[in-house]
N, C-alpha and C. Protein backbone atom coordinates (compact mmCIF):
# COMPACT_ATOMS: atom_id res chain seq x y z
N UNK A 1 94.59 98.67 88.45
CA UNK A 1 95.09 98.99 89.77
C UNK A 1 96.39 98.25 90.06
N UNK A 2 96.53 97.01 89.65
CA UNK A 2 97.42 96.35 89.77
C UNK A 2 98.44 96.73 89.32
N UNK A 3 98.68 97.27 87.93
CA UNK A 3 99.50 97.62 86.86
C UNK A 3 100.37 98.89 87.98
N UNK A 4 99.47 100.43 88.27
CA UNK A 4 99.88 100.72 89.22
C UNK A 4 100.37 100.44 90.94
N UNK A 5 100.83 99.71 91.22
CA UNK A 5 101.38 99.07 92.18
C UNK A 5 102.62 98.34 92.04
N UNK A 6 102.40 97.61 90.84
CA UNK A 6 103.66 97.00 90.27
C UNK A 6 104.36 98.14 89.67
N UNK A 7 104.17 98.68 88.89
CA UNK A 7 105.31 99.56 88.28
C UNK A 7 106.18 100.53 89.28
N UNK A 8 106.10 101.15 90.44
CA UNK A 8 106.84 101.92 91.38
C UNK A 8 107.71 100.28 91.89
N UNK A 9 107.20 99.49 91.98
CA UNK A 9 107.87 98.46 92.67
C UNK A 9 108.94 97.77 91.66
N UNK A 10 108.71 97.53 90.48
CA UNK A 10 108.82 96.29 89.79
C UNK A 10 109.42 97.60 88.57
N UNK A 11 109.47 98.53 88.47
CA UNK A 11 109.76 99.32 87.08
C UNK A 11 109.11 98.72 85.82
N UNK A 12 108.26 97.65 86.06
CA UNK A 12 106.91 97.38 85.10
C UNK A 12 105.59 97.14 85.27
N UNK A 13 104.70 97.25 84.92
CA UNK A 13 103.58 96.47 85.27
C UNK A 13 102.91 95.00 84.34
N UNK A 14 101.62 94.68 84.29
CA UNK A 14 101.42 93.50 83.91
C UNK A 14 101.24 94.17 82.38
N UNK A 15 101.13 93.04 81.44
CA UNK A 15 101.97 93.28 80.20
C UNK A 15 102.13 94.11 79.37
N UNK A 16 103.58 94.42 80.18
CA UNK A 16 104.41 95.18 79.69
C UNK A 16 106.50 94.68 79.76
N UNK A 17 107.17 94.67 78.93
CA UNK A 17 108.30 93.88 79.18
C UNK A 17 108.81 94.13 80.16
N UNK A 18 109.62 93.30 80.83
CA UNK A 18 110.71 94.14 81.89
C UNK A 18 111.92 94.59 81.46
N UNK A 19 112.23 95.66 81.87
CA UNK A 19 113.52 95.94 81.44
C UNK A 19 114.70 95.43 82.13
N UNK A 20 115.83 95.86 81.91
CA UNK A 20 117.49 95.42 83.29
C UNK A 20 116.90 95.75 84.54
N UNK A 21 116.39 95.13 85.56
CA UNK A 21 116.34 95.55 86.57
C UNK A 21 117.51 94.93 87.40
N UNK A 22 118.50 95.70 88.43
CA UNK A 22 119.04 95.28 89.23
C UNK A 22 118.87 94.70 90.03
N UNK A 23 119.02 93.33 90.28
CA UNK A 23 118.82 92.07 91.04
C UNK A 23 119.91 92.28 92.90
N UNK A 24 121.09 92.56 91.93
CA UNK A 24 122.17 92.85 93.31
C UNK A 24 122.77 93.79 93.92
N UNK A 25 123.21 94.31 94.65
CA UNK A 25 123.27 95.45 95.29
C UNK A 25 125.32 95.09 94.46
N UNK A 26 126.34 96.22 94.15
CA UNK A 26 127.51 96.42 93.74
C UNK A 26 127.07 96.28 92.24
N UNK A 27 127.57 95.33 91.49
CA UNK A 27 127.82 95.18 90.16
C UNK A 27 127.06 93.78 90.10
N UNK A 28 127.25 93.67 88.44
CA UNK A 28 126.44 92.84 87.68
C UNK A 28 127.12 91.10 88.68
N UNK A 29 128.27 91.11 88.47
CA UNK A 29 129.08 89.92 88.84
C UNK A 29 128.95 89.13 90.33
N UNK A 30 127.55 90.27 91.31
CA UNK A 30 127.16 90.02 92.50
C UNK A 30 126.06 88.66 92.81
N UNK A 31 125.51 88.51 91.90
CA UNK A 31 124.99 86.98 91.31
C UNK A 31 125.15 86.22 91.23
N UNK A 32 126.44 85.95 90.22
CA UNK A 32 126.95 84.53 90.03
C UNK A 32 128.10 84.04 91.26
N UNK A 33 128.59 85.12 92.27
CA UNK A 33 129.05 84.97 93.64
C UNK A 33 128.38 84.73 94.62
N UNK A 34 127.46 85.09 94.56
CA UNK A 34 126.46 85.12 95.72
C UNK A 34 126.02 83.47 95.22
N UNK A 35 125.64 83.09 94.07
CA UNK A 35 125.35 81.63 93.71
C UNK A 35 126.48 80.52 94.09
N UNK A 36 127.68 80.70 93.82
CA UNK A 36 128.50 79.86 94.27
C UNK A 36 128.89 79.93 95.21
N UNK A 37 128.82 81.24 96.58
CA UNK A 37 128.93 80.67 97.97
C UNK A 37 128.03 80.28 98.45
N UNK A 38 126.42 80.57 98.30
CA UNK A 38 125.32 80.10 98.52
C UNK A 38 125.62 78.14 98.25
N UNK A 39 126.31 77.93 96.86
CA UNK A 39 126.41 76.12 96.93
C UNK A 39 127.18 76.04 97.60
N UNK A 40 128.33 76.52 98.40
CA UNK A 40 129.22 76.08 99.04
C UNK A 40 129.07 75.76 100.53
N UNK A 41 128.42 76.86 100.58
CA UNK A 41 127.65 77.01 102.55
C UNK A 41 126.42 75.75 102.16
N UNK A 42 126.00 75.25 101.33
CA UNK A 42 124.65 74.30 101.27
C UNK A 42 124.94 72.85 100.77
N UNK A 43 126.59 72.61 100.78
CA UNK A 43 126.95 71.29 100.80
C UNK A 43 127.68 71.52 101.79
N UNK A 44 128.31 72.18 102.77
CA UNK A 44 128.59 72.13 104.05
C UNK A 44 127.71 71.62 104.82
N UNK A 45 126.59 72.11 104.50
CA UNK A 45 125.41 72.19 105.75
C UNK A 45 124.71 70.66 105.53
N UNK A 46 125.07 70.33 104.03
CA UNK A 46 124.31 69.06 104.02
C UNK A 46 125.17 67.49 104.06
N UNK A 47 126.62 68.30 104.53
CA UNK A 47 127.28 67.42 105.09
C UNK A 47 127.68 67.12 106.45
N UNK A 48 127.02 68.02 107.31
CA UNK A 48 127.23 68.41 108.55
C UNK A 48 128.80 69.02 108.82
N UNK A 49 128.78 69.60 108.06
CA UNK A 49 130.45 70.57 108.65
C UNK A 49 130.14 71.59 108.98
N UNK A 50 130.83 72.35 109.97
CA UNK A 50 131.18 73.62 110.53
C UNK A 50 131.44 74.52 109.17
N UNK A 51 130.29 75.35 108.70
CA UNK A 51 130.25 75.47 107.59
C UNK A 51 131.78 76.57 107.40
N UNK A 52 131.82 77.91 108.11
CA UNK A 52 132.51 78.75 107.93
C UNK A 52 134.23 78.18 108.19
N UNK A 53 134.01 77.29 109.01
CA UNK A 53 135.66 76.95 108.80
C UNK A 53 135.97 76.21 107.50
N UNK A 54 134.87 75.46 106.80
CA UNK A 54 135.08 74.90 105.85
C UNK A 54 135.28 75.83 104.72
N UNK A 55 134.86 77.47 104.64
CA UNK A 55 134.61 78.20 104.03
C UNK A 55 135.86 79.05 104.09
N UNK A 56 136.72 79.16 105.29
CA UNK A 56 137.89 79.46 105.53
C UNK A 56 138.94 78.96 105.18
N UNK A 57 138.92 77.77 105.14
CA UNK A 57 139.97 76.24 104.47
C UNK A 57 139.78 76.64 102.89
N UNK A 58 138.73 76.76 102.47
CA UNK A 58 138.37 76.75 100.76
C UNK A 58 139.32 77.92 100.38
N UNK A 59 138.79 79.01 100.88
CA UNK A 59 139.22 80.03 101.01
C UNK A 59 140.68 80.48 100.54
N UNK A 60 141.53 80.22 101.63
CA UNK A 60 143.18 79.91 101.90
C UNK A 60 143.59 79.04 100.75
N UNK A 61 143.17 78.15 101.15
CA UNK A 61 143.66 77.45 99.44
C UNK A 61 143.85 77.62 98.35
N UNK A 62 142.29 78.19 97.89
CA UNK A 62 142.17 79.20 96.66
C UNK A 62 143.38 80.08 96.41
N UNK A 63 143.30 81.16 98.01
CA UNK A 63 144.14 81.94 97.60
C UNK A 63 145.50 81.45 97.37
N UNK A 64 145.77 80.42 97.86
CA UNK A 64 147.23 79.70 97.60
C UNK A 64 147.59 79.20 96.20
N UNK A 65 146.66 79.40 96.04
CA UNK A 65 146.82 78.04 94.48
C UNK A 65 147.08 76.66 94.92
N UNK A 66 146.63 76.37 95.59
CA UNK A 66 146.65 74.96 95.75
C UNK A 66 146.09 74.07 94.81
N UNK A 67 146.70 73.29 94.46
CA UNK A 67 146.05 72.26 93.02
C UNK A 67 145.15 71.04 93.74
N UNK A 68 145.45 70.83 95.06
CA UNK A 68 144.76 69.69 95.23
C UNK A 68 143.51 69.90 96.43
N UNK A 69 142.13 70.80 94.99
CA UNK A 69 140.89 70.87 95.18
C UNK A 69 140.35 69.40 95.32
N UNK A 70 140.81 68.60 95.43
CA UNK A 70 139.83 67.37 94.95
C UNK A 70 139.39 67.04 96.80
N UNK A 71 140.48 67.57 97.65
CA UNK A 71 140.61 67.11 99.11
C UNK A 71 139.48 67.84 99.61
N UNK A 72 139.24 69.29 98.90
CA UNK A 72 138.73 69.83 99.54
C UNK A 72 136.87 69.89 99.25
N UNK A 73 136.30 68.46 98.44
CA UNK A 73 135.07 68.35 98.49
C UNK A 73 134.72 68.12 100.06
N UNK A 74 133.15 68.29 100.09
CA UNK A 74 132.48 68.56 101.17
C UNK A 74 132.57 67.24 102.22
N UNK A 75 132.41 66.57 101.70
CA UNK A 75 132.55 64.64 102.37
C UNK A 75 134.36 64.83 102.51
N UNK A 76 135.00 64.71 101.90
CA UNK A 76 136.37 64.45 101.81
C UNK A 76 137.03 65.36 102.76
N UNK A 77 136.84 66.68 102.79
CA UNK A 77 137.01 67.85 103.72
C UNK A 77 136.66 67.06 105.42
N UNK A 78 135.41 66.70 105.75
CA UNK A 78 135.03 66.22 106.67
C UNK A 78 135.44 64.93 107.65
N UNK A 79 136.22 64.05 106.44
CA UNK A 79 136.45 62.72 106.87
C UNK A 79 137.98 63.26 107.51
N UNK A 80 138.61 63.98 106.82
CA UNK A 80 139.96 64.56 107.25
C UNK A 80 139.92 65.54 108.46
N UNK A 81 138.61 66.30 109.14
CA UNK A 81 138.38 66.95 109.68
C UNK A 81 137.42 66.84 110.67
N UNK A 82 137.55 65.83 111.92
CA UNK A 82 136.18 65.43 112.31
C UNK A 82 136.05 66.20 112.96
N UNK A 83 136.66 66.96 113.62
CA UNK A 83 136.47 67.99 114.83
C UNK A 83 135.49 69.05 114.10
N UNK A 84 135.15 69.13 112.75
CA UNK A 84 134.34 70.42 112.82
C UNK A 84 133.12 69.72 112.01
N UNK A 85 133.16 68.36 112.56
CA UNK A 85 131.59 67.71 112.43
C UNK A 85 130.80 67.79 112.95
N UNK A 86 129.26 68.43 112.63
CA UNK A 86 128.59 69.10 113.54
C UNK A 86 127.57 67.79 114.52
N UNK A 87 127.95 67.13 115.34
CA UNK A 87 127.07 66.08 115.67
C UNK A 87 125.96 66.37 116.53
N UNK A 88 125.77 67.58 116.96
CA UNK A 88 124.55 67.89 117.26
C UNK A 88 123.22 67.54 116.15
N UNK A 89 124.02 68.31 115.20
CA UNK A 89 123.22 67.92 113.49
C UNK A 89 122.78 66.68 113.47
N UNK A 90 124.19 66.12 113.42
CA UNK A 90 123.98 64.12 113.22
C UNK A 90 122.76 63.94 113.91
N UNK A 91 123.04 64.14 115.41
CA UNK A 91 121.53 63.55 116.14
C UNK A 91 120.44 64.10 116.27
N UNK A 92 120.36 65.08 115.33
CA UNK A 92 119.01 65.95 115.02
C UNK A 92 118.20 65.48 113.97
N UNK A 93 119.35 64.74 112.97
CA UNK A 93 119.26 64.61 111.56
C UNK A 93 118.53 62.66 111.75
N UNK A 94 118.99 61.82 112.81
CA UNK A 94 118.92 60.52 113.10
C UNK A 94 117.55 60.49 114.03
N UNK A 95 117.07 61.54 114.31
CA UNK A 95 116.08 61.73 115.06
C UNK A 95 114.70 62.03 114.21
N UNK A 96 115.29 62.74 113.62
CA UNK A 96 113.76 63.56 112.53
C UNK A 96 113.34 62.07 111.82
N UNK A 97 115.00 61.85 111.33
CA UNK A 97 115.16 60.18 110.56
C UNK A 97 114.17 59.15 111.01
N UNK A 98 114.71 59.06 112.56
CA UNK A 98 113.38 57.74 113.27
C UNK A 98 112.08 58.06 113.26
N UNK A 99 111.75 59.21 113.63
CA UNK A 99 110.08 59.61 113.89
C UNK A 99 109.61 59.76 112.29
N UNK A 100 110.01 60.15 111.22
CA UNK A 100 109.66 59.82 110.04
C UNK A 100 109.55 58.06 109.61
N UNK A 101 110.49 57.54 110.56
CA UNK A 101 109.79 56.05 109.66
C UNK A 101 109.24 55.98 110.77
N UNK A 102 108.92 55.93 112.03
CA UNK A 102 107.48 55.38 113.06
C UNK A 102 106.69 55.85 111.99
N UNK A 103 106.47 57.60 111.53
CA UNK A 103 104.80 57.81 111.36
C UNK A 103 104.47 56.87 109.57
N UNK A 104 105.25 56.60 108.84
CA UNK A 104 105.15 55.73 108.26
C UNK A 104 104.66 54.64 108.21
N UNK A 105 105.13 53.85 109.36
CA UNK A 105 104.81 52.61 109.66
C UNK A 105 103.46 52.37 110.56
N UNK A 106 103.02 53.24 111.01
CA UNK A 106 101.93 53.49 112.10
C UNK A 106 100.54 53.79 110.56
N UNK A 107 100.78 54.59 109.70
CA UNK A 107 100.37 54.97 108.29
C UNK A 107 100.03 53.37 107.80
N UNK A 108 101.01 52.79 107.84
CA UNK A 108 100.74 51.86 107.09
C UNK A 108 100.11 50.59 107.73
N UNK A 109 100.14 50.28 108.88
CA UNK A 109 99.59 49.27 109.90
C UNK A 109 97.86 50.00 110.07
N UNK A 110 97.51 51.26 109.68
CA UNK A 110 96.33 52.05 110.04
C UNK A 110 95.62 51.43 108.43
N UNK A 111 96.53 51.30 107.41
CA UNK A 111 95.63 51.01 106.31
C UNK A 111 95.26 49.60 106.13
N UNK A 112 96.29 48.99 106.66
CA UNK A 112 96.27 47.61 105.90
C UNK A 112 94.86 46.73 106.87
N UNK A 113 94.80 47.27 108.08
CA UNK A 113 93.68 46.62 108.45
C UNK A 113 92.19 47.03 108.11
């Protein structure tokens, strides 16, 4: 039963090989793009920048040929750019931060006695 269910879905069922199935909607090359803006938007985000302007800056550059990528890492981008530091983040991020070490420490004062 299974076998039928998977195969309309999956163009295989259980063992049996899979063939090329199309993963991305355009062409084959929609993958390995979709992977490297996916890292780009996810060291923005884990640097607290305004991800899309940072994505706009990358962007322009690229298209410029600009040689000096090194400015434009995620930390380095940010320190030059505070205005599109997201500090709502910061104090979302310093918050989760504190109540994770209280329940820690409350954890650990609960065992030791």
């Amino acid at each position: 039963m299974q076998g039928k269910l998977a195969r309309p879905v999956w163009g295989w069922g259980p063992g049996e090989t899979p063939g090329p199935t199309p993963l991305f909607l355009g062409s084959q090359n929609a993958g390995p793009r979709a992977a490297v803006l996916s890292t780009i938007l996810a060291g923005a985000k884990r640097h607290r920048i305004e991800p899309w302007a940072y994505v706009r800056e990358l962007l322009m550059r690229l298209h410029a040929d600009d040689a000096r990528l090194e400015e434009m890492l995620p930390d380095r981008w940010a320190a030059t750019h505070p205005e599109y530091i997201l500090a709502h983040r910061l104090e979302e991020s310093r918050t989760k931060t504190a109540a994770k070490r209280d329940r820690r420490q409350r954890r650990r004062t609960r065992h030791v006695r």
